[in-house]
Protein backbone atom coordinates (compact mmCIF):
# COMPACT_ATOMS: atom_id res chain seq x y z
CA UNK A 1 -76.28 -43.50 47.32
CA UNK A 2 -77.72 -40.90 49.71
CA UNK A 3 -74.30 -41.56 51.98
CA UNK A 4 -71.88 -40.83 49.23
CA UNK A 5 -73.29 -37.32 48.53
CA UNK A 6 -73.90 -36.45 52.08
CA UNK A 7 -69.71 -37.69 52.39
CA UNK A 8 -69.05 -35.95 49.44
CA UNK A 9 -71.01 -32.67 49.95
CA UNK A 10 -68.60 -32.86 53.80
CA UNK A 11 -65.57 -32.99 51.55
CA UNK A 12 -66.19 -29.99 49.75
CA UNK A 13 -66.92 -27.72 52.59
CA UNK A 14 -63.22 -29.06 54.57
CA UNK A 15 -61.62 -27.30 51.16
CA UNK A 16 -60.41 -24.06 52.09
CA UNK A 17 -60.17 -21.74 48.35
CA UNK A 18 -57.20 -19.91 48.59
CA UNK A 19 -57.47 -18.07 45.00
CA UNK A 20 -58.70 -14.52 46.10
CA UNK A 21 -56.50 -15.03 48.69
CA UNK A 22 -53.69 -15.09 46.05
CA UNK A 23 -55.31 -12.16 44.17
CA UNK A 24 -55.20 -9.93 46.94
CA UNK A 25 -51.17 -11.07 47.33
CA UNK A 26 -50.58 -10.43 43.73
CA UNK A 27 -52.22 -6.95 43.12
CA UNK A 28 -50.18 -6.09 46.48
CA UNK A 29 -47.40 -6.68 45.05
CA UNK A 30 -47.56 -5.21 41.51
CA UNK A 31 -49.04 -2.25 44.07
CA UNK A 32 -45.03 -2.24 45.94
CA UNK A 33 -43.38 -2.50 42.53
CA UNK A 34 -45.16 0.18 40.83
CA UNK A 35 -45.17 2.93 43.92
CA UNK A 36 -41.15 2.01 44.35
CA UNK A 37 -38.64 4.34 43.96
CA UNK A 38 -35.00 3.08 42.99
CA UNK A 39 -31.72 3.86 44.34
CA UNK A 40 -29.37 4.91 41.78
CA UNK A 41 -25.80 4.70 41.51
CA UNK A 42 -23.17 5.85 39.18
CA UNK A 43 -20.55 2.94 40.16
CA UNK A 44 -17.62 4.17 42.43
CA UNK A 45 -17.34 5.76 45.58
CA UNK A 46 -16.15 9.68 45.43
CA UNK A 47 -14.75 11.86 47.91
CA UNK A 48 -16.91 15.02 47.49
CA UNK A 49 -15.57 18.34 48.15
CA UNK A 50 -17.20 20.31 51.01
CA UNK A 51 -19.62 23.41 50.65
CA UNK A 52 -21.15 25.37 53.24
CA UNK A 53 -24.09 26.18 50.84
CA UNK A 54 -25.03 22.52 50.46
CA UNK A 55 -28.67 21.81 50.01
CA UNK A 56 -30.10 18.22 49.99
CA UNK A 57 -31.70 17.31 46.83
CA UNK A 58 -33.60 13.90 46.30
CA UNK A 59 -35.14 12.08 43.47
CA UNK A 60 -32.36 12.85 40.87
CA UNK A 61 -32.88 10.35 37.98
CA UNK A 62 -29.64 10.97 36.17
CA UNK A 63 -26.14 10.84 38.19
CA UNK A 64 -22.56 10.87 36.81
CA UNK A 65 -19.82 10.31 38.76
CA UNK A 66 -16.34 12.17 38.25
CA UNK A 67 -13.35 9.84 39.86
CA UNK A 68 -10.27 10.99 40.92
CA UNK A 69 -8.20 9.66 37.73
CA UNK A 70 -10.52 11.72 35.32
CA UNK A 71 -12.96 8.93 34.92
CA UNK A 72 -16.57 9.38 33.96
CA UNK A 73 -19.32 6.91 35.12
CA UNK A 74 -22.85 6.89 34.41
CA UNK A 75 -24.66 3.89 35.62
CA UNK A 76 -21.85 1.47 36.84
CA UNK A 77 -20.36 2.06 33.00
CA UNK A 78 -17.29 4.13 32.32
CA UNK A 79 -17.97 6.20 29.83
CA UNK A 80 -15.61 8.84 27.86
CA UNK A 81 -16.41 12.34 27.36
CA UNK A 82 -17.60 12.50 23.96
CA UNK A 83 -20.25 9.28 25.10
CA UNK A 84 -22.05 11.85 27.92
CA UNK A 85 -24.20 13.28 25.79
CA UNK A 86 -25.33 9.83 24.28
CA UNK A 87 -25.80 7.94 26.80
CA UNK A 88 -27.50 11.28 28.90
CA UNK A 89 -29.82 11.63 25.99
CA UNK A 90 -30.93 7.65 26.40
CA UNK A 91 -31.41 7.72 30.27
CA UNK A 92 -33.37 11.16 29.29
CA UNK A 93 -36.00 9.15 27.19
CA UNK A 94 -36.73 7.14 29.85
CA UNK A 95 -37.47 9.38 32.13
CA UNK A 96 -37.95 13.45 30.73
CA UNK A 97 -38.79 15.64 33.39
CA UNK A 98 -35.71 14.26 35.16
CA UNK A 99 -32.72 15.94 36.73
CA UNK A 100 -29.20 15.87 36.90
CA UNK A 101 -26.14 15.31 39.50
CA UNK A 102 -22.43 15.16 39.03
CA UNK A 103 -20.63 13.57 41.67
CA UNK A 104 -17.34 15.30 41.06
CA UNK A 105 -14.47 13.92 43.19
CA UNK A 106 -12.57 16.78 44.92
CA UNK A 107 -9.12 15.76 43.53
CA UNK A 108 -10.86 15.60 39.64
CA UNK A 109 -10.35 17.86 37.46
CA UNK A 110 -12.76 21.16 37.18
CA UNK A 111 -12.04 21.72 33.54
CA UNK A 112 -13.89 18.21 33.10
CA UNK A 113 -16.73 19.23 35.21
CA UNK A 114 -17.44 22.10 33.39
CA UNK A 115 -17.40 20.07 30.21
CA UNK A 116 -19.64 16.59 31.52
CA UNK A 117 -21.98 19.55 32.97
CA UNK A 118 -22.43 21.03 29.20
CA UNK A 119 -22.83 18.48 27.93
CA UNK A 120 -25.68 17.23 30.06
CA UNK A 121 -27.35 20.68 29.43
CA UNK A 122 -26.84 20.20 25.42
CA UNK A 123 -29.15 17.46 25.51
CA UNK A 124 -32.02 19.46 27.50
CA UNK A 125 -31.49 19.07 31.20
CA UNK A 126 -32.19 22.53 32.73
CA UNK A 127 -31.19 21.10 36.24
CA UNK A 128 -27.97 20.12 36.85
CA UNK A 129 -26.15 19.74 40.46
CA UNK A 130 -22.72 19.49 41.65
CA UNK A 131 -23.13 17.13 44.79
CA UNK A 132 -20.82 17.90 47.69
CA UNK A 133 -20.48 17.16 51.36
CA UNK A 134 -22.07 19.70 53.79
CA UNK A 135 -19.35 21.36 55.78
């Protein structure tokens, strides 16, 4: 009897434990998720018009795009004009302190500019940009 508990007691030592090895994997990554920032996008490509007064501006949480044709997209969604406000006043819940860009595309119209920028600022967004392409 002696033999099978010295065998026994041999076995458990060979056993590696690999559980606070998984803890430290798992906080890690709920660490990466959390600190992330994401990328986003409005849903087409625009050609911006150029400005020598262009300043770089990051970490803008709302961005509507302005295509060529008139179109309005808000993320990857085409939206008519009347559905800005809604669907600005939405993404604003989720995040309030955030800011504004229009992506305007240089052939677009600036008569709908003027009105997708009002209507951003109706809902409460004090900063809103025009992105163009520094010249």
């Amino acid at each position: 009897m002696a033999r099978r508990n010295v065998s026994s007691a041999a076995e458990d030592e060979e056993d590696v434990n690999v559980t606070p090895l998984l803890d430290i994997v798992f906080i890690m990554l709920i660490f990466f998720i959390v600190t992330s920032t994401f990328v986003k996008e409005p849903g087409i490509e625009v050609d911006r018009p150029g400005a020598v007064s262009a300043e770089q501006r990051k970490l803008a949480s709302i961005i509507v795009a302005i295509s060529e044709n008139d179109e309005i997209w808000i993320n990857k969604e085409r939206v008519e004009l009347d559905e800005v406000r809604a669907v600005v006043e939405q993404l604003r819940r989720e995040n309030p302190k955030g800011t504004a860009v229009v992506q305007a595309d240089a052939k677009s119209k600036t008569r709908l500019l003027v009105e997708v920028v009002t209507q951003i600022r109706s809902t409460g967004v004090a900063d809103v940009a025009v992105s163009t392409e520094d010249v």
